[in-house]
N, C-alpha and C. Protein backbone atom coordinates (compact mmCIF):
# COMPACT_ATOMS: atom_id res chain seq x y z
N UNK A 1 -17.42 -25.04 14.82
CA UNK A 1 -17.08 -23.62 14.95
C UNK A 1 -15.92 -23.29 14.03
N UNK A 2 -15.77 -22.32 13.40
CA UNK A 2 -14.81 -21.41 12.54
C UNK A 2 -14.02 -21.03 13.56
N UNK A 3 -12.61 -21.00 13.06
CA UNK A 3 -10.96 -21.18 13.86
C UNK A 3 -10.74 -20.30 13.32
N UNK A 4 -9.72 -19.27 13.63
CA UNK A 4 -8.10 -18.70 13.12
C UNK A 4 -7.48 -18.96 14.00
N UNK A 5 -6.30 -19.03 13.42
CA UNK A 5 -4.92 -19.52 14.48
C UNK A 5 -4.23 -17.62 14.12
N UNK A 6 -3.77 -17.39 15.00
CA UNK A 6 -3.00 -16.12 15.31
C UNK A 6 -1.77 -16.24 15.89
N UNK A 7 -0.73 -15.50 15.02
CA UNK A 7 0.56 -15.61 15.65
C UNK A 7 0.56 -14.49 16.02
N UNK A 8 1.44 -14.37 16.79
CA UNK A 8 1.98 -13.11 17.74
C UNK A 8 3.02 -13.01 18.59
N UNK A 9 3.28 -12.09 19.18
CA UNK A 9 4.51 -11.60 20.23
C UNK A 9 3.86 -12.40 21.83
N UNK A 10 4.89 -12.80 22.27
CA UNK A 10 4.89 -12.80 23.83
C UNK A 10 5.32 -12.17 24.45
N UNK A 11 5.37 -10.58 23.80
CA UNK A 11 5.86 -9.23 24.40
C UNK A 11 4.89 -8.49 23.52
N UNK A 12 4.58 -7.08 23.94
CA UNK A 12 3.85 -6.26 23.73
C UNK A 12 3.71 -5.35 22.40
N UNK A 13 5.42 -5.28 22.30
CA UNK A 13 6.33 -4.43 21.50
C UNK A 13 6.43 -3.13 21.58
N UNK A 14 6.79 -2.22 20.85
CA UNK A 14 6.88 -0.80 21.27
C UNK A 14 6.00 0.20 21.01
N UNK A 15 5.02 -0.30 19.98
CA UNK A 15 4.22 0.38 19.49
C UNK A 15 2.65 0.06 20.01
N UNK A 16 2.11 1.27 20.11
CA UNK A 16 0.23 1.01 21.26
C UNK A 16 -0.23 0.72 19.85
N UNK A 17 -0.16 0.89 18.91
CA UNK A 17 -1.05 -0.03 17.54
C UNK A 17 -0.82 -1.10 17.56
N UNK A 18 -0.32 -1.93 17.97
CA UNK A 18 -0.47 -2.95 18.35
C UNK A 18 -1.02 -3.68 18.91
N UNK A 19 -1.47 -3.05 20.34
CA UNK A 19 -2.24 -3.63 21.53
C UNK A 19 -3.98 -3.28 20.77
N UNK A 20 -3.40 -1.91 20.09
CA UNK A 20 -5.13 -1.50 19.16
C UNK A 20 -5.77 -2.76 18.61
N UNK A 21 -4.37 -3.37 17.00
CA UNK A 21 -4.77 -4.00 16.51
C UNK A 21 -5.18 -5.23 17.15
N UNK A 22 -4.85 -5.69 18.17
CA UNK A 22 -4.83 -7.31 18.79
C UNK A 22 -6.52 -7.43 19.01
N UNK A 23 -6.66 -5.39 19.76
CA UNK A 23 -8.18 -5.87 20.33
C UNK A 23 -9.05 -5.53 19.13
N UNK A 24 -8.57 -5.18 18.02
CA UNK A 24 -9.90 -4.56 16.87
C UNK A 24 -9.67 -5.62 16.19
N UNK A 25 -8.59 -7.13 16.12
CA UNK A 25 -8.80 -8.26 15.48
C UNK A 25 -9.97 -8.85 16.38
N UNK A 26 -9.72 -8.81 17.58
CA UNK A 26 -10.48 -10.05 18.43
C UNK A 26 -12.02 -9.74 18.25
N UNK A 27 -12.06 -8.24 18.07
CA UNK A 27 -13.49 -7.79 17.66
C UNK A 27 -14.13 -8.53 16.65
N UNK A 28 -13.41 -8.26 15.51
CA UNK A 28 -13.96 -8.51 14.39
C UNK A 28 -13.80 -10.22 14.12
N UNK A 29 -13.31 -10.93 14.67
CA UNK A 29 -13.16 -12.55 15.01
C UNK A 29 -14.20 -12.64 15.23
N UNK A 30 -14.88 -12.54 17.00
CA UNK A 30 -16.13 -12.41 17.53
C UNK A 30 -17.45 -12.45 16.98
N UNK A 31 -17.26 -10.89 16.55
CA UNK A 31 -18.53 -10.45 16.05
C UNK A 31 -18.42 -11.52 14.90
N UNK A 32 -17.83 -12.31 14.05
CA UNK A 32 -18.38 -12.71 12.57
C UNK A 32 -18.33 -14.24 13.01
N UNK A 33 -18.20 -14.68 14.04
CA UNK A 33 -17.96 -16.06 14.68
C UNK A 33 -16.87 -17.17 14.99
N UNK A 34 -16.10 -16.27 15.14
CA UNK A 34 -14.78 -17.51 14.79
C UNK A 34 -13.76 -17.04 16.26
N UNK A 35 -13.84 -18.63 16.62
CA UNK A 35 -13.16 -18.68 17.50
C UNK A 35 -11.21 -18.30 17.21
N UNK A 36 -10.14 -18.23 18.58
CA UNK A 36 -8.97 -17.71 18.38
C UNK A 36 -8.77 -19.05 18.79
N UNK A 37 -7.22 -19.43 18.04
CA UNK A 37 -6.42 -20.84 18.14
C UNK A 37 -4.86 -19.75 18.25
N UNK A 38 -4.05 -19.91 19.22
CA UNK A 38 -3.05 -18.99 18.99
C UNK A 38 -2.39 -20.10 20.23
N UNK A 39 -0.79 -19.65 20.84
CA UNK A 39 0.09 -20.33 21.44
C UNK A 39 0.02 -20.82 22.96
N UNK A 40 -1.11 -19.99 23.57
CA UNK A 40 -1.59 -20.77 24.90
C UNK A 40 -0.70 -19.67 25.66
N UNK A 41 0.24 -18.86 25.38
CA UNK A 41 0.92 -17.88 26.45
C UNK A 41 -0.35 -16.87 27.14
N UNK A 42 0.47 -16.73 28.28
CA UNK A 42 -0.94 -14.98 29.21
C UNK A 42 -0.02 -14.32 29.05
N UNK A 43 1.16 -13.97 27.99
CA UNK A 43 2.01 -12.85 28.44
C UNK A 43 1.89 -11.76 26.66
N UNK A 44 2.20 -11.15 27.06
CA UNK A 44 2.23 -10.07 25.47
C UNK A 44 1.19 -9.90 24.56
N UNK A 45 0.99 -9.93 23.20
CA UNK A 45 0.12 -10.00 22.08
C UNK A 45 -0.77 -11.19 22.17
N UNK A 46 0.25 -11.93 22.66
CA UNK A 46 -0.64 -13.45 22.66
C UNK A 46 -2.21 -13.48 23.46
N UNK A 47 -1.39 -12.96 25.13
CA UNK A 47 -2.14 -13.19 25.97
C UNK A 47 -3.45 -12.24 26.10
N UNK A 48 -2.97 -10.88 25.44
CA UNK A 48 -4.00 -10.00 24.85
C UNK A 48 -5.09 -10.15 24.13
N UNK A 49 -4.54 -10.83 23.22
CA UNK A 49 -5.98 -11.44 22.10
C UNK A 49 -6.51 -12.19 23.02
N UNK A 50 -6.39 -13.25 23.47
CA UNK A 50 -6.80 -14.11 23.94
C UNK A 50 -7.59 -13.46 25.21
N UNK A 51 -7.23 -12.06 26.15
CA UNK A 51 -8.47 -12.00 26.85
C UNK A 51 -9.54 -11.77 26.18
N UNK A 52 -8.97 -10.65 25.37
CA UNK A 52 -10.32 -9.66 24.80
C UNK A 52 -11.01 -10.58 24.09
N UNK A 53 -10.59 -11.86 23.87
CA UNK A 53 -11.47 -13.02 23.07
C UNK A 53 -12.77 -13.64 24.11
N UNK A 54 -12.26 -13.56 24.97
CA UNK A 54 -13.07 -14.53 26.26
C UNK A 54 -13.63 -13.22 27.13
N UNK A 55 -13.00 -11.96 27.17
CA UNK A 55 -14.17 -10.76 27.46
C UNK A 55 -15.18 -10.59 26.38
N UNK A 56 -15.23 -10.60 25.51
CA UNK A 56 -16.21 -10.90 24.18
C UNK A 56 -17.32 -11.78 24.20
N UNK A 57 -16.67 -12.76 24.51
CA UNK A 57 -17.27 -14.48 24.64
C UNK A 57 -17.46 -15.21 23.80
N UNK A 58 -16.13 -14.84 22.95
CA UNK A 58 -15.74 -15.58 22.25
C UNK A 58 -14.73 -16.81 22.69
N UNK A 59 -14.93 -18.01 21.70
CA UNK A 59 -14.09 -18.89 22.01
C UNK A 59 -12.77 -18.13 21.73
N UNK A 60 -11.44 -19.59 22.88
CA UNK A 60 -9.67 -19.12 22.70
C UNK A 60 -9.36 -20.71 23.16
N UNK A 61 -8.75 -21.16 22.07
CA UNK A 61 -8.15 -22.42 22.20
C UNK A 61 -6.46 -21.84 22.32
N UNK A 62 -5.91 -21.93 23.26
CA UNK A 62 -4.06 -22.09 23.25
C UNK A 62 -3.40 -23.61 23.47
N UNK A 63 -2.52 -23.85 22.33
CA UNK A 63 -1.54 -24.63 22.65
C UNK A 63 -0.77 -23.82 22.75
N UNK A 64 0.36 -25.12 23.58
CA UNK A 64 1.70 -24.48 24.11
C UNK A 64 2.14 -26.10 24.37
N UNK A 65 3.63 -26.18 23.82
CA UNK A 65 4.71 -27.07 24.72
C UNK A 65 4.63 -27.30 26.29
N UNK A 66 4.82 -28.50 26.63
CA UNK A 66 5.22 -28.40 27.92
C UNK A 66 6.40 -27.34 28.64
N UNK A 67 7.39 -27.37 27.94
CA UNK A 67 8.51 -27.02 28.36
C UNK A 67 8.19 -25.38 28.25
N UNK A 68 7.10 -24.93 27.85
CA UNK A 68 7.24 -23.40 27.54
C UNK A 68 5.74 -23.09 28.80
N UNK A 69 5.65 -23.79 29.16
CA UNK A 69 4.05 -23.73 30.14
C UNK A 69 4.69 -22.46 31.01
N UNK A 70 5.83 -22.83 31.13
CA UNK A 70 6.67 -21.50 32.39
C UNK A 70 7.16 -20.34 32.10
N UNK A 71 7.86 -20.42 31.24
CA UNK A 71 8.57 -19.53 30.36
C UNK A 71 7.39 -18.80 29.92
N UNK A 72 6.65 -19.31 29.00
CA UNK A 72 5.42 -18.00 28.69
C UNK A 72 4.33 -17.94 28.93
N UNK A 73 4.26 -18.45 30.25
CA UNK A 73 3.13 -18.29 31.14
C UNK A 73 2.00 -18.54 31.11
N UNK A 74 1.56 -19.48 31.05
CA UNK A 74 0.31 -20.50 30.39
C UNK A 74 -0.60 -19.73 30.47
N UNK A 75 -1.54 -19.67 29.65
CA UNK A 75 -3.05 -18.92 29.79
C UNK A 75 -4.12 -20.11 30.46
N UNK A 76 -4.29 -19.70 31.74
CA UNK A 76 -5.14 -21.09 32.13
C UNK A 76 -6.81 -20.64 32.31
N UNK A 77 -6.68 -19.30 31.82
CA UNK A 77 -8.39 -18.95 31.78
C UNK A 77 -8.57 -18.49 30.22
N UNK A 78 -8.65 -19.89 29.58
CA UNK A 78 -9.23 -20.03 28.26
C UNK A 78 -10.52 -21.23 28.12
N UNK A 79 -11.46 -21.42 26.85
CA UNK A 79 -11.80 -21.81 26.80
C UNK A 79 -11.36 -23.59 26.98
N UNK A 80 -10.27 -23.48 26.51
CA UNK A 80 -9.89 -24.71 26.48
C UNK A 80 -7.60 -24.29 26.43
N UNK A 81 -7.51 -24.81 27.44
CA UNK A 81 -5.54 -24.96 27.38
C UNK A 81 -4.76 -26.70 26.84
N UNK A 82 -4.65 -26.68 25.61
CA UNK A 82 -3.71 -28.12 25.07
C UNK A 82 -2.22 -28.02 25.49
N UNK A 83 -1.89 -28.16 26.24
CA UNK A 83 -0.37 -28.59 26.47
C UNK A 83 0.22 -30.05 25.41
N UNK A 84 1.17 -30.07 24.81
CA UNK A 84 1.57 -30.80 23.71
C UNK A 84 3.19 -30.94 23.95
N UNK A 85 3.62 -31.73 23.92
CA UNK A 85 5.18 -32.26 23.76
C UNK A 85 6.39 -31.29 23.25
N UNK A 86 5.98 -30.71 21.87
CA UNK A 86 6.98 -30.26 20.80
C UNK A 86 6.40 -29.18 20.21
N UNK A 87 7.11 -28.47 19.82
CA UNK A 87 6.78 -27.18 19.24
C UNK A 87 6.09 -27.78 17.32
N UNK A 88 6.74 -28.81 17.41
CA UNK A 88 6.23 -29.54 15.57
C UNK A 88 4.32 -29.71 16.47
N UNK A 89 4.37 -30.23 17.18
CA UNK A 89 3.30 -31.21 17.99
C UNK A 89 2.28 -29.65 17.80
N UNK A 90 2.72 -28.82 18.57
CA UNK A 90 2.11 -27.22 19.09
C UNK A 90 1.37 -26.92 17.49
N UNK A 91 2.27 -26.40 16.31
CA UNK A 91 1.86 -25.87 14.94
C UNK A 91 1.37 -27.33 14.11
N UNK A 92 0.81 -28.31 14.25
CA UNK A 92 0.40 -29.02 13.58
C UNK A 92 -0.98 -29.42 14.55
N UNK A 93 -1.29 -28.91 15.57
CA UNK A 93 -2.17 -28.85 16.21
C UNK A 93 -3.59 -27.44 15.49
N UNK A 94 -2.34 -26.36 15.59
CA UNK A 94 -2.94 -25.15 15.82
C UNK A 94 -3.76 -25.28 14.20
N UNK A 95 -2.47 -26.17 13.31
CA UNK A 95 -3.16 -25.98 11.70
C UNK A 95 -4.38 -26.81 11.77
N UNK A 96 -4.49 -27.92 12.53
CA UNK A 96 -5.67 -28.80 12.32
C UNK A 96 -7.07 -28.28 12.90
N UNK A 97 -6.73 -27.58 14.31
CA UNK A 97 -8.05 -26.58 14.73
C UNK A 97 -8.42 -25.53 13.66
N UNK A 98 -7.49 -25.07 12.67
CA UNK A 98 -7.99 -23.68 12.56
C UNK A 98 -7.93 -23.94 10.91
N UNK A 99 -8.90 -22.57 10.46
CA UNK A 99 -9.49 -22.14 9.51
C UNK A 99 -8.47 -21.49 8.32
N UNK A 100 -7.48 -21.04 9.04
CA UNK A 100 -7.09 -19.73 8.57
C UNK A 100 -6.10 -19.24 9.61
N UNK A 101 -5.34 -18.42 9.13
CA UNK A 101 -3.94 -17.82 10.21
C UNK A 101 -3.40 -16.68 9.49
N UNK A 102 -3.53 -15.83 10.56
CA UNK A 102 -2.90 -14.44 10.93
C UNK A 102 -1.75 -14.36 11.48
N UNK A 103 -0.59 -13.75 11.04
CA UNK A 103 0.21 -13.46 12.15
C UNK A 103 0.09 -11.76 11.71
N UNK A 104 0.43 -11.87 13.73
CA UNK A 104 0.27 -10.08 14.16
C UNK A 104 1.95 -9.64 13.87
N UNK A 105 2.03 -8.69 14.66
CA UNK A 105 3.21 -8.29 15.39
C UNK A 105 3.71 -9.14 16.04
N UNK A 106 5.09 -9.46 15.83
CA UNK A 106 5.85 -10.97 16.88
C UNK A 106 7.22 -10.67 16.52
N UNK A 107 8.10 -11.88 16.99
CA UNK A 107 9.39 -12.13 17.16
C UNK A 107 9.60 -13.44 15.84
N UNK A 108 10.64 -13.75 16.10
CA UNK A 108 11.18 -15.18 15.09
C UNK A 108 10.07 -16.18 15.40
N UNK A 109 9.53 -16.51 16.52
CA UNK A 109 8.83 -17.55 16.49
C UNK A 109 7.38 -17.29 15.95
N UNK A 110 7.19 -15.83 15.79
CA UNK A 110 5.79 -15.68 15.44
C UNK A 110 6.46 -15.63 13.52
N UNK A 111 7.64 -15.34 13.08
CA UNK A 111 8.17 -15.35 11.61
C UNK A 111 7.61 -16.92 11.37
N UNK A 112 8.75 -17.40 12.02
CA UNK A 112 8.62 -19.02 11.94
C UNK A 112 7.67 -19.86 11.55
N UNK A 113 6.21 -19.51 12.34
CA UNK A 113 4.97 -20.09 12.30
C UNK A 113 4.16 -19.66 10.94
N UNK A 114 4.55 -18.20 10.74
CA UNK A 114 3.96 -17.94 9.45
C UNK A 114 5.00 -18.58 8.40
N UNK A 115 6.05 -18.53 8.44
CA UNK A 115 6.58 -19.12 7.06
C UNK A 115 6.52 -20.95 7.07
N UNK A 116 6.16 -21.52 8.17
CA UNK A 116 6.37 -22.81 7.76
C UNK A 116 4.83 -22.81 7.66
N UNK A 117 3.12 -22.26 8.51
CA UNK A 117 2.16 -22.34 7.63
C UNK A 117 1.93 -22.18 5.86
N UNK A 118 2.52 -20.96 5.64
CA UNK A 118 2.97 -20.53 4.26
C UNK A 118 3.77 -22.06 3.18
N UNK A 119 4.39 -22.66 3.81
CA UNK A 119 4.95 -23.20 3.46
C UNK A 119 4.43 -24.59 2.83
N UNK A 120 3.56 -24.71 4.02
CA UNK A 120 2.34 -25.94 3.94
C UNK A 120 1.41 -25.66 2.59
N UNK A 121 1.28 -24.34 2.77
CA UNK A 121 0.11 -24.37 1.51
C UNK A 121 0.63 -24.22 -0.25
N UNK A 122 1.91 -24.15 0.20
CA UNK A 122 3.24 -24.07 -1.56
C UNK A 122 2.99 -25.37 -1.43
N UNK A 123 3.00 -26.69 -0.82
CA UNK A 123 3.29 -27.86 -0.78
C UNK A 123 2.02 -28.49 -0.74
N UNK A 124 1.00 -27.87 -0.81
CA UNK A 124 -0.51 -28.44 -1.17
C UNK A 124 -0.89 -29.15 0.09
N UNK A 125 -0.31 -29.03 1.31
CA UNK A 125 -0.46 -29.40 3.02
C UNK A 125 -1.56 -29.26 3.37
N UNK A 126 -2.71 -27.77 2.71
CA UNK A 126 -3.74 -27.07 3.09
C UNK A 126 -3.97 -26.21 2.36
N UNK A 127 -5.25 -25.46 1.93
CA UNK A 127 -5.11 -24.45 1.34
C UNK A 127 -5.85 -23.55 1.99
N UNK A 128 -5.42 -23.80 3.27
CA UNK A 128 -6.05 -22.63 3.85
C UNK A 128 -5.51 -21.06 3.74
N UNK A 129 -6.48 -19.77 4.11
CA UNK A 129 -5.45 -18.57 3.76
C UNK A 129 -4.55 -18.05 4.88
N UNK A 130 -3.59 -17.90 4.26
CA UNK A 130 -2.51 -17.02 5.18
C UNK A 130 -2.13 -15.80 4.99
N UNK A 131 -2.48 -14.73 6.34
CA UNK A 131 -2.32 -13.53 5.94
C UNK A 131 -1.54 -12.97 7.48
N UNK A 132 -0.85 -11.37 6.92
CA UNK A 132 -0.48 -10.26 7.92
C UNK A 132 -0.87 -9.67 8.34
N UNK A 133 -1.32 -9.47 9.33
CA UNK A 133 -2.10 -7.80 9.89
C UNK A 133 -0.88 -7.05 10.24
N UNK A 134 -0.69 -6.00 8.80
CA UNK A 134 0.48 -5.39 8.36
C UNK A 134 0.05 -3.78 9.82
N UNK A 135 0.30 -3.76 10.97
CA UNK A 135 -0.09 -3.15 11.91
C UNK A 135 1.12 -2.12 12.01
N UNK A 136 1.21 -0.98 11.71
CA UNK A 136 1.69 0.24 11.36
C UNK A 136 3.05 -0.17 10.21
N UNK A 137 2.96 -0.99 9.14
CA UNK A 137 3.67 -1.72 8.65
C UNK A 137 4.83 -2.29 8.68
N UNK A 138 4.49 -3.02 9.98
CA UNK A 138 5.60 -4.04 10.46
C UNK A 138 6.07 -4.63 9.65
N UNK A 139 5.30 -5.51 8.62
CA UNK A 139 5.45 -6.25 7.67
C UNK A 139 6.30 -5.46 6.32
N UNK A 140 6.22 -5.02 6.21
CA UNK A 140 6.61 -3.98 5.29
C UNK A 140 7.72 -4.68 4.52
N UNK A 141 9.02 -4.80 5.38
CA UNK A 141 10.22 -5.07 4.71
C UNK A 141 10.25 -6.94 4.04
N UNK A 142 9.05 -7.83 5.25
CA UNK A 142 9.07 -9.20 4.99
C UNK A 142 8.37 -8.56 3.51
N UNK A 143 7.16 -8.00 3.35
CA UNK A 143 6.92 -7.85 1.74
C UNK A 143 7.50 -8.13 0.81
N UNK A 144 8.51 -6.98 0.95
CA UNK A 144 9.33 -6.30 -0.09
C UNK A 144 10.15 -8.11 -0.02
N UNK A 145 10.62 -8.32 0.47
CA UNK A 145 12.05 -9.64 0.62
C UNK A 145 11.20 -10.47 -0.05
N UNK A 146 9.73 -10.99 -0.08
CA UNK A 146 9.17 -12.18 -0.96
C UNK A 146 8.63 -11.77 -2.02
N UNK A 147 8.98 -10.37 -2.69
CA UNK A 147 8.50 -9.71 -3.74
C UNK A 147 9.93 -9.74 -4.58
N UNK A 148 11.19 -9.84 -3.95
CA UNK A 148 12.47 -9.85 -4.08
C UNK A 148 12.82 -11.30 -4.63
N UNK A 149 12.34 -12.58 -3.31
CA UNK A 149 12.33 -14.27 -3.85
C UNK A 149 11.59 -14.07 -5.18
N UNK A 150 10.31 -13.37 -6.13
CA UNK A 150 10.08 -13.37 -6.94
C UNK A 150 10.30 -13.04 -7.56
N UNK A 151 11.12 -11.98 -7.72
CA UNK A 151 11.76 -11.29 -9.08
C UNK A 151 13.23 -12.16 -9.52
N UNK A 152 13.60 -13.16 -8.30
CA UNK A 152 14.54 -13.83 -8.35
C UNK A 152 14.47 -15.15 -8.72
N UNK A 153 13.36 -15.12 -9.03
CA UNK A 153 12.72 -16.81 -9.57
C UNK A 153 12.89 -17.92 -8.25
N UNK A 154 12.83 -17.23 -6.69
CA UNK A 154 12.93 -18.27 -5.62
C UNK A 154 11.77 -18.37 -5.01
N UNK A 155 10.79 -17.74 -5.47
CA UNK A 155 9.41 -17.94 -5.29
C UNK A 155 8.18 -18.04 -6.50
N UNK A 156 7.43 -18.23 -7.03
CA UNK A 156 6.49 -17.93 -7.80
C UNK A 156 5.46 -17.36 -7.44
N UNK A 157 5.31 -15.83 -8.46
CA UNK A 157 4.13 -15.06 -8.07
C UNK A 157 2.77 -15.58 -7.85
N UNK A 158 2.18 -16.60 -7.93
CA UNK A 158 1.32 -16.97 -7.98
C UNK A 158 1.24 -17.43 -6.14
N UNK A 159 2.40 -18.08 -6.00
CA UNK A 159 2.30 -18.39 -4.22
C UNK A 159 2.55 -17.20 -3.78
N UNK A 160 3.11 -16.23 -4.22
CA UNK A 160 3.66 -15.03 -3.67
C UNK A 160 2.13 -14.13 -3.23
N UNK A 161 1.03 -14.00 -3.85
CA UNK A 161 -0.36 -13.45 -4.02
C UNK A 161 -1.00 -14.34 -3.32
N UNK A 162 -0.75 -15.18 -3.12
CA UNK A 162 -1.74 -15.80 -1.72
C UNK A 162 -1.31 -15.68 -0.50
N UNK A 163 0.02 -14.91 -0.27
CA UNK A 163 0.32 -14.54 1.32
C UNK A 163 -0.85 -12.66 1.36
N UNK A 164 -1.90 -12.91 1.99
CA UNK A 164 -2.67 -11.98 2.55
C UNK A 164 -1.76 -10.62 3.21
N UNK A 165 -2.49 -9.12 2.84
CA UNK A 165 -1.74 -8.88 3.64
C UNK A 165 -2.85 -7.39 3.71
N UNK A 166 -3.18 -6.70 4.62
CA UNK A 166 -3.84 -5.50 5.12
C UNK A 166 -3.80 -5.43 6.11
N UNK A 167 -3.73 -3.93 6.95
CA UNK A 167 -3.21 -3.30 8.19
C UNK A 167 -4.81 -2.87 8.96
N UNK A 168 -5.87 -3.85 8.26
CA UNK A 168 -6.94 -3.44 8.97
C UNK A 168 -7.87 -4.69 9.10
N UNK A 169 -7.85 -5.56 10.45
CA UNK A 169 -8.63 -6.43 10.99
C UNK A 169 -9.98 -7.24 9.66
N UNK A 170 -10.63 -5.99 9.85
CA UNK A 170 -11.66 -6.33 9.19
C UNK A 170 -11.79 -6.75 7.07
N UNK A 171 -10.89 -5.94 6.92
CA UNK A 171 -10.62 -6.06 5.22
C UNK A 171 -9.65 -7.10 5.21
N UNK A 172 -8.77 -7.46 6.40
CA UNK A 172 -7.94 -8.76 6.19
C UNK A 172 -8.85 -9.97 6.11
N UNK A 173 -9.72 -10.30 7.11
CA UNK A 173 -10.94 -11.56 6.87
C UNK A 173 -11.56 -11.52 5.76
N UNK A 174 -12.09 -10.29 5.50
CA UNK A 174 -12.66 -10.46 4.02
C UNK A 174 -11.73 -10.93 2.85
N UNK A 175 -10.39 -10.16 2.12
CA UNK A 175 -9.15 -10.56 1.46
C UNK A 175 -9.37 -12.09 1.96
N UNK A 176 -9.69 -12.56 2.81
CA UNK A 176 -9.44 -14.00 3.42
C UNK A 176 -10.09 -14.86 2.95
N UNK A 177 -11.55 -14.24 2.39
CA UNK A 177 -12.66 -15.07 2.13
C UNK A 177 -13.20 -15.77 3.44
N UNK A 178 -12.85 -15.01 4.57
CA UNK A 178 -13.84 -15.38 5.87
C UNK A 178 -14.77 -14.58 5.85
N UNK A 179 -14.79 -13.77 5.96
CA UNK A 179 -16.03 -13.06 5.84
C UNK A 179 -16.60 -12.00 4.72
């Protein structure tokens, strides 16, 4: 089966395009076959995708740390729940299930996951694609700042054009070469 790993918020955030985009990603996941690999939380963005994945009937693989099983509230009606040691343990999991990775709307830890995936594929780790679902353009300012590492010679445009980026579910998979 075809994976994406999805980052996201374990909060909702402030904006209802958000909760839009979570369920018009999980749609378009679904419908084209690809199961969700995301952090194993039931709380926020996370836990959102992850119903509308399994109301669908579509597959939802979550890891999660032990130590976070409480804190962000384990999703225990998924296809499958990995509990794992370490947060290194958690994102080297999620990269080996999955195809491809999205991050939504999130916090530092949903930054985090996209820049050290990102990071993997500057370092020839994977070449899988990594993209934003730029969702009322959250992303906006991270843009501009790695358009900035490039004009500054701390990135190269060439890695700079393989971070994905569209504010619409369906033209992001395609840009992806998933579908």
């Amino acid at each position: 089966m075809k994976r994406i790993a999805v980052f996201c918020g374990a909060s909702m955030g402030t904006d209802p395009e958000f909760i839009k985009a979570s369920d018009q990603l999980a749609n378009v996941m679904v419908e084209n076959g690809f199961g969700l690999v995301y952090g194993g939380g039931n709380s926020g963005l996370m836990g959102k995708i992850a119903d509308k994945v399994m109301e669908l009937g579509g597959e939802a693989i979550g890891v999660i740390p032990e130590k976070l099983v409480k804190r962000e509230i384990a999703h225990y009606h998924l296809t499958e729940l990995l509990v794992v040691e370490t947060m290194h343990e958690r994102k080297a999991k999620m990269s080996e299930l999955s195809d491809g990775f999205i991050a939504m709307a999130g916090g530092i830890g949903t930054l985090e996951e996209l820049t050290e995936v990102f990071t993997w594929n500057q370092l020839e780790y994977h070449d899988k694609p990594t993209a934003l679902l730029n969702t009322s353009g959250y992303y906006d300012t991270l843009v501009r700042f790695m358009d900035e590492m490039v004009s500054k010679e701390f990135l190269r445009s060439e890695q700079r054009d393989k971070l994905i980026v569209d504010e619409d579910p369906a033209k992001l998979l395609r840009k992806m070469n998933l579908i």
